[in-house]
N, C-alpha and C. Protein backbone atom coordinates (compact mmCIF):
# COMPACT_ATOMS: atom_id res chain seq x y z
N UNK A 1 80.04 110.08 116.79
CA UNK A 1 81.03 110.02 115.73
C UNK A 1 82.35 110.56 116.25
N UNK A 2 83.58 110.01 115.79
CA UNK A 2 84.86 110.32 116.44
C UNK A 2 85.57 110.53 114.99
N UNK A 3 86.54 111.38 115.37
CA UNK A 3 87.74 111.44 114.50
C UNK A 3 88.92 112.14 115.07
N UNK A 4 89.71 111.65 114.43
CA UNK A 4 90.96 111.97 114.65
C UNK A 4 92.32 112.46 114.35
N UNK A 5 93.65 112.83 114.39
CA UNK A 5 94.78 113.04 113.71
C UNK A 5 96.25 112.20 114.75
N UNK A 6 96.95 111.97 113.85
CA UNK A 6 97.82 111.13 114.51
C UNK A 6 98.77 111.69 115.27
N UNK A 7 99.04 111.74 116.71
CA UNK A 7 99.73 112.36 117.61
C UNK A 7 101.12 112.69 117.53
N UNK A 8 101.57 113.73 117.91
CA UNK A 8 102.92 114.08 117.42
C UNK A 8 103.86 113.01 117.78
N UNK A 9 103.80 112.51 119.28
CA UNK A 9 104.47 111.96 120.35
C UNK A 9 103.91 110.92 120.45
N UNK A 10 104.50 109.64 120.80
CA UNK A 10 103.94 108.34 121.26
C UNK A 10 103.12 108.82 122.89
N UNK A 11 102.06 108.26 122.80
CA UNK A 11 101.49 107.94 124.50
C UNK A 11 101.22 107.03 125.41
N UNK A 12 101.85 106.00 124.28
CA UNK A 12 102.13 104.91 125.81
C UNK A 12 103.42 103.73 124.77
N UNK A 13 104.00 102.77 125.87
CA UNK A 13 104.66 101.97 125.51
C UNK A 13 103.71 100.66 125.50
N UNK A 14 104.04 99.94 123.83
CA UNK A 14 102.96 98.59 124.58
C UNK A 14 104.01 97.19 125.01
N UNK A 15 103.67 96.31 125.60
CA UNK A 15 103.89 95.08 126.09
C UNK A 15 104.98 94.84 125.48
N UNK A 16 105.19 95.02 124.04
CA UNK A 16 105.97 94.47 123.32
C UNK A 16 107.31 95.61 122.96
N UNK A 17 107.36 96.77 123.57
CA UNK A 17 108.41 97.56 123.54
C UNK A 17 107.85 98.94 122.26
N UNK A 18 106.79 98.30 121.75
CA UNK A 18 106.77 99.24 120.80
C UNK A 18 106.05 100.78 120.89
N UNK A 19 106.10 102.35 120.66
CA UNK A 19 105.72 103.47 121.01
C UNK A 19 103.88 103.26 120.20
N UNK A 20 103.11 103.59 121.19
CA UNK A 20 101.97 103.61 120.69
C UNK A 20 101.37 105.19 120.67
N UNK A 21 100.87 105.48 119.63
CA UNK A 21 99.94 106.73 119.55
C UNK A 21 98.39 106.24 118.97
N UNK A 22 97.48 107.04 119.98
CA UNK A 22 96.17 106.19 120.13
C UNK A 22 95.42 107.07 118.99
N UNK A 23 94.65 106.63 118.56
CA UNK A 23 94.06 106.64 117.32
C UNK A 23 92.28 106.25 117.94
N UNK A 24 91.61 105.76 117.15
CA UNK A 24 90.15 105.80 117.41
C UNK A 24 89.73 104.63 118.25
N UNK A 25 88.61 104.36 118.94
CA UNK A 25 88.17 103.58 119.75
C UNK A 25 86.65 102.98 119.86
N UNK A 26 86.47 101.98 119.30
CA UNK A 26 84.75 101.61 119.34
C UNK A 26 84.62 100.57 120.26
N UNK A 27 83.30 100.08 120.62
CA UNK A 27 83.22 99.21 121.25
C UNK A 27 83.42 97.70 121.22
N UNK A 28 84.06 97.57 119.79
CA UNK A 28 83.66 96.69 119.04
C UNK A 28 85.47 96.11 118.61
N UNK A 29 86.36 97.20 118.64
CA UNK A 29 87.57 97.03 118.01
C UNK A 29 88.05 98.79 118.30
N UNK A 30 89.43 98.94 117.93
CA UNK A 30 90.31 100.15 117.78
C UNK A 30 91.29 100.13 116.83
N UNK A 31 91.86 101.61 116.83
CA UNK A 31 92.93 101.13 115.69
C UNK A 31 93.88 102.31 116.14
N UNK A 32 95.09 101.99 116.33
CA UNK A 32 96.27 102.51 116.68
C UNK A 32 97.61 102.50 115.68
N UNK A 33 98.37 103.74 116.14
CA UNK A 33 100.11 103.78 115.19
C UNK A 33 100.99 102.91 116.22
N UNK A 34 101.82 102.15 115.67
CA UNK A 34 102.68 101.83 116.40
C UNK A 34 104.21 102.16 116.24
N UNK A 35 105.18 102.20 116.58
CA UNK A 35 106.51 102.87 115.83
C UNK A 35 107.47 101.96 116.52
N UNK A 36 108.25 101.28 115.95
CA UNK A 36 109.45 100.69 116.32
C UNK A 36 110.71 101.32 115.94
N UNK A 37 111.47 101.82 116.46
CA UNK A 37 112.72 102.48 115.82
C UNK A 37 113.54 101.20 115.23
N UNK A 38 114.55 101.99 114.37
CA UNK A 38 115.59 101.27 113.53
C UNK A 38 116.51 100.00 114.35
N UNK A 39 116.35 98.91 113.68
CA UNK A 39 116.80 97.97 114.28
C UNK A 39 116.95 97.84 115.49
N UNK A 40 116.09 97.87 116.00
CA UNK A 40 115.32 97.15 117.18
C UNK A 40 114.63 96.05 117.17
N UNK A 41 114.46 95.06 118.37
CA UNK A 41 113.50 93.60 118.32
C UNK A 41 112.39 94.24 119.23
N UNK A 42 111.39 93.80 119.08
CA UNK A 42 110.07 93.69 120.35
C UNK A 42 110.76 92.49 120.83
N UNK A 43 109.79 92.33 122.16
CA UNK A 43 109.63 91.25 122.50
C UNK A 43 108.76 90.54 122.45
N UNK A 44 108.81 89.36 122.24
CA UNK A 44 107.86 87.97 121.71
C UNK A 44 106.51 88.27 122.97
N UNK A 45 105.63 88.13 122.15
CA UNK A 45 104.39 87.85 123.62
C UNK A 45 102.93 86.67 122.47
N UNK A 46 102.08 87.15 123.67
CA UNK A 46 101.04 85.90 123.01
C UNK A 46 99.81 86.57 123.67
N UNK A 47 98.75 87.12 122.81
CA UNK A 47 97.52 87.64 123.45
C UNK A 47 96.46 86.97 124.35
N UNK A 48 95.74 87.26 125.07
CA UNK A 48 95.07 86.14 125.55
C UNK A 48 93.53 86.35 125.11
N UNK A 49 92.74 87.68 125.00
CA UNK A 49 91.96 87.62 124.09
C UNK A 49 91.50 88.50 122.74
N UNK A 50 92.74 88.93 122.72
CA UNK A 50 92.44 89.65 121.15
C UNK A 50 92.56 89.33 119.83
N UNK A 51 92.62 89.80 118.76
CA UNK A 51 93.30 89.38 117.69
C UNK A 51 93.56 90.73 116.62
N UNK A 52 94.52 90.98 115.97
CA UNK A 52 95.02 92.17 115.06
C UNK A 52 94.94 91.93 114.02
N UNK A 53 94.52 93.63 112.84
CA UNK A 53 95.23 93.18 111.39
C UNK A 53 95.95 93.93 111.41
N UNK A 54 97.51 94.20 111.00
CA UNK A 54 98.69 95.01 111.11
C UNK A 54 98.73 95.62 109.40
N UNK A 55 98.49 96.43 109.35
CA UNK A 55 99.31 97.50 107.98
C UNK A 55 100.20 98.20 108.21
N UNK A 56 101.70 98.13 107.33
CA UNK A 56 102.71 98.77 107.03
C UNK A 56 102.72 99.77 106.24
N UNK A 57 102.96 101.20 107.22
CA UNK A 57 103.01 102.31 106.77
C UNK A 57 104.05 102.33 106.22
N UNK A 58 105.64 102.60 107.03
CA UNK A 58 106.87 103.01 106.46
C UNK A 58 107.80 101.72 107.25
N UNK A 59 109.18 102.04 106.90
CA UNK A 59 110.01 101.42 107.23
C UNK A 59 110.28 99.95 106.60
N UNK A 60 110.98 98.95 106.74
CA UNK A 60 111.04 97.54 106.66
C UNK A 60 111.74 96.83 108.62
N UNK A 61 111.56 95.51 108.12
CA UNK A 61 111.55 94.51 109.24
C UNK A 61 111.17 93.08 108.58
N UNK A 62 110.62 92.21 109.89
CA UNK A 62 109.89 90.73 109.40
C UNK A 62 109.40 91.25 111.14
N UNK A 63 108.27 90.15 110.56
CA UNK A 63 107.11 89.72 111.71
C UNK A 63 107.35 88.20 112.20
N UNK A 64 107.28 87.63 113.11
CA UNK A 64 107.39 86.23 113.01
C UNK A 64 106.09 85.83 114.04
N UNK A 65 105.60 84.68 113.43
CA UNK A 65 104.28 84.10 113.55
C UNK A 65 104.03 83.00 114.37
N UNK A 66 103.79 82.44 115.01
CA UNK A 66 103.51 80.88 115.22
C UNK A 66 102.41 80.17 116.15
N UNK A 67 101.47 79.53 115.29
CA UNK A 67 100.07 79.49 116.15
C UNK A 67 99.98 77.46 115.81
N UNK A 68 100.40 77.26 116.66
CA UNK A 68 100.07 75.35 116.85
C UNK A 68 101.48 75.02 115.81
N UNK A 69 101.47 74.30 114.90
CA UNK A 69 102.17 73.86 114.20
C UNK A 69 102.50 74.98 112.82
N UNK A 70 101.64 75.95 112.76
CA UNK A 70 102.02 76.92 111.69
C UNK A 70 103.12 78.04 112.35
N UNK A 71 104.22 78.21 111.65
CA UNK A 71 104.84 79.25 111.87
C UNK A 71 105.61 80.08 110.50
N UNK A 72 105.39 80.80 110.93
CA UNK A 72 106.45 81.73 109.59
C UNK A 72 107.01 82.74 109.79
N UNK A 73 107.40 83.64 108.76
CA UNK A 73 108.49 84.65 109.29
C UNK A 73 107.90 85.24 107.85
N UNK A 74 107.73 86.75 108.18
CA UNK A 74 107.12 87.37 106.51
C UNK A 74 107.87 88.68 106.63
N UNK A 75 108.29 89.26 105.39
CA UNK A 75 108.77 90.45 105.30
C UNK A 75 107.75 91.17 105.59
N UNK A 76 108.53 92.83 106.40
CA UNK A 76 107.44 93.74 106.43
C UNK A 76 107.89 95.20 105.48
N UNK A 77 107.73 95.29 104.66
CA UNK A 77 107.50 96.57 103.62
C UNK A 77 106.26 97.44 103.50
N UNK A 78 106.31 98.75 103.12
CA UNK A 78 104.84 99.82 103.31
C UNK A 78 103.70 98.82 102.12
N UNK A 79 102.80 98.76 102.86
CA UNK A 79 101.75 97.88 101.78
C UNK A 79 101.55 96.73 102.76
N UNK A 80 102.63 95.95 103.12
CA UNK A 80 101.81 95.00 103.71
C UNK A 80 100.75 94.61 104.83
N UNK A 81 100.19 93.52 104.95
CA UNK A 81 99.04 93.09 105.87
C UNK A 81 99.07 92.08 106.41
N UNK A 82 98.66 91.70 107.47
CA UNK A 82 98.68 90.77 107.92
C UNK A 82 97.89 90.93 109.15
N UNK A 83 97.57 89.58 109.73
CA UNK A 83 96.72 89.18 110.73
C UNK A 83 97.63 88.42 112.55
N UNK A 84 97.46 89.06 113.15
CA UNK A 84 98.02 88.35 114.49
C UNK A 84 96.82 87.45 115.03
N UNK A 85 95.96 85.81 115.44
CA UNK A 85 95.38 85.18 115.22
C UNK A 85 95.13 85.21 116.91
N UNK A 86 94.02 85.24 117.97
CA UNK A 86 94.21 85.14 118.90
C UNK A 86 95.07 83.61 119.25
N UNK A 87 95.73 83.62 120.34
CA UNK A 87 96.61 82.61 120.47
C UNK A 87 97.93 82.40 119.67
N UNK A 88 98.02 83.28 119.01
CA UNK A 88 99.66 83.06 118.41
C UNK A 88 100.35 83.94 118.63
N UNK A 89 101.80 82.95 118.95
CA UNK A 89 103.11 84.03 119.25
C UNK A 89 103.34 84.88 118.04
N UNK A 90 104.33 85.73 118.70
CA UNK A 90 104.33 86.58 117.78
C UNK A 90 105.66 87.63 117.92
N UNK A 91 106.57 88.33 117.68
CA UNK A 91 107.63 88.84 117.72
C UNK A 91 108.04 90.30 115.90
N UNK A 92 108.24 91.49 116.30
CA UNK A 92 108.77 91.62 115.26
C UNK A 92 110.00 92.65 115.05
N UNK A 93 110.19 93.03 114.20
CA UNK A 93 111.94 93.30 114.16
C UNK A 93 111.96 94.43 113.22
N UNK A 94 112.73 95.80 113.39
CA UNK A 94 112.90 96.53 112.15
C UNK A 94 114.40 96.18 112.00
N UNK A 95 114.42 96.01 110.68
CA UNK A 95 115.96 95.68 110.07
C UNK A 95 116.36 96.91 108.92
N UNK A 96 115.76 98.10 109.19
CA UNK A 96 116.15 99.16 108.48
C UNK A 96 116.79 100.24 109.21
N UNK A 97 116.94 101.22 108.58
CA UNK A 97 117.29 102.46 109.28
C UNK A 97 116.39 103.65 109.77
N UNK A 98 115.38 103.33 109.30
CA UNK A 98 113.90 104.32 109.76
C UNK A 98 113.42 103.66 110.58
N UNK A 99 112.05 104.08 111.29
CA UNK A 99 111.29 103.72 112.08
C UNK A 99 110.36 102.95 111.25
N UNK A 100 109.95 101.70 112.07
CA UNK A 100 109.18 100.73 111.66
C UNK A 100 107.81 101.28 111.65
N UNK A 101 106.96 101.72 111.04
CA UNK A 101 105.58 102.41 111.31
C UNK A 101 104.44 101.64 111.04
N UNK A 102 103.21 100.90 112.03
CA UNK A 102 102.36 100.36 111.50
C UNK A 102 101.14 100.80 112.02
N UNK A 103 100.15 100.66 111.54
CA UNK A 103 98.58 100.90 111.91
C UNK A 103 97.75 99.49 111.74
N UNK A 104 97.16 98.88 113.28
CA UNK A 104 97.01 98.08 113.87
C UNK A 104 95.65 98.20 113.94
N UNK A 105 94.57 97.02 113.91
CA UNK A 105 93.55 97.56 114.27
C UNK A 105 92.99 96.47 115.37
N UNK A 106 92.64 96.26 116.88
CA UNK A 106 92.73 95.74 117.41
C UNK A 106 91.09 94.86 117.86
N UNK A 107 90.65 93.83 117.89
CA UNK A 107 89.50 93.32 118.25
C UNK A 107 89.41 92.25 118.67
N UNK A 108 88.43 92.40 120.31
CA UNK A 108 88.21 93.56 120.47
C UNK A 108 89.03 94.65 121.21
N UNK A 109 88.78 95.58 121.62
CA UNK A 109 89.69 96.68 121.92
C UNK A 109 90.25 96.12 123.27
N UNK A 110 91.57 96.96 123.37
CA UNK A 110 92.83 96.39 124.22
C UNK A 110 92.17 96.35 125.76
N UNK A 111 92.60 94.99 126.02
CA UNK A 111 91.37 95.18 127.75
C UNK A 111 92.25 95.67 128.78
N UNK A 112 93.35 95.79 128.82
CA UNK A 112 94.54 95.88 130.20
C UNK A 112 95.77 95.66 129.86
N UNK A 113 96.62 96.29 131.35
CA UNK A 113 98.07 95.24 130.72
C UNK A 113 98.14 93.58 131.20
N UNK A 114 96.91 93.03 131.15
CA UNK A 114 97.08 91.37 131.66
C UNK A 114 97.03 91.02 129.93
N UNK A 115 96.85 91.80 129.31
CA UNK A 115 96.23 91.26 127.95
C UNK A 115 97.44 90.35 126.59
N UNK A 116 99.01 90.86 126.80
CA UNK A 116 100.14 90.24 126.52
C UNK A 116 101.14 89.51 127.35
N UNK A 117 100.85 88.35 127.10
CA UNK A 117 102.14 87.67 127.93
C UNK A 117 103.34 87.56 127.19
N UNK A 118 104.31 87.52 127.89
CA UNK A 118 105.60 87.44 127.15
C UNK A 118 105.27 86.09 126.90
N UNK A 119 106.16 85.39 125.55
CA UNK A 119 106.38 84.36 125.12
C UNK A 119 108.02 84.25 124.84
N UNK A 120 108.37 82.93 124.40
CA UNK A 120 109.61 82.87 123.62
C UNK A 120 109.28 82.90 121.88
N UNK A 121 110.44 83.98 121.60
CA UNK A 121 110.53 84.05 120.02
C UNK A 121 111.92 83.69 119.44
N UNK A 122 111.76 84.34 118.46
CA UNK A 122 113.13 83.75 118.18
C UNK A 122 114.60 84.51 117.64
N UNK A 123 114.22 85.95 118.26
CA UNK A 123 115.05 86.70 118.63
C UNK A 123 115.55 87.61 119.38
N UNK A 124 116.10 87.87 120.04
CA UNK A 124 116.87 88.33 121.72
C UNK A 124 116.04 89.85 121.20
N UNK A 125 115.27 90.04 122.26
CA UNK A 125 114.31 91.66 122.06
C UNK A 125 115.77 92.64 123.14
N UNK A 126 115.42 93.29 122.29
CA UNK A 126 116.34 94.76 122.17
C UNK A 126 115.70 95.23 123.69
N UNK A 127 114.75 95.14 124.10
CA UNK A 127 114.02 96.07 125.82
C UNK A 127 113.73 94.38 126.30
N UNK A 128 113.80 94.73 127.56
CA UNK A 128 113.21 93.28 128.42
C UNK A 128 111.92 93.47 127.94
């Protein structure tokens, strides 16, 4: 049995520019904080075998989506949810003045850094 508390400090940067603090780990899936500061972009990438559900702690932004012919663009406010689908791009953005805060839960758990490729999105990311 594991438990945990959420780290003062980010401990790693992921793929996509965003501060990660690690949170719990099964064999099966994980679940991590992620923090984007105030108006900032990630950069667009595309998983090769995972897939996410994202909950919005604090802050606002949009997420943008696009898997074959579906694409969208969804607000992100505290409450929301959503799913990153293995194989879809993906990009997201805080357009507030706080830090973008989300809790991610990842499956299955993150294999390496081969695991995000950059993609094209559809807005100029703030970090290469």
């Amino acid at each position: 049995m594991q438990s945990a508390s959420l780290p003062p400090e980010p401990q790693a940067t992921a793929p996509d520019g965003s501060a990660i603090r690690f949170l719990l780990k099964l064999n099966r899936g994980e679940m991590n904080h992620f923090t984007l500061p105030p108006h900032q972009t990630s950069t667009a990438v595309v998983h090769r075998s995972i897939e996410e559900i994202w909950y919005v702690l604090e802050g606002k932004g949009q997420v943008w989506r696009k898997q074959g012919d579906n694409e969208q663009v969804l607000d992100l406010i505290p409450g929301a949810s959503f799913d990153i689908p293995l194989g879809a791009r993906f990009q997201f953005r805080n357009t507030g003045p706080e830090p973008l805060s989300v809790l991610i839960a990842t499956m299955p758990p993150w294999p390496g850094e081969d695991e995000a490729v950059p993609a094209e999105g559809p807005w100029a990311p703030s970090q290469p």
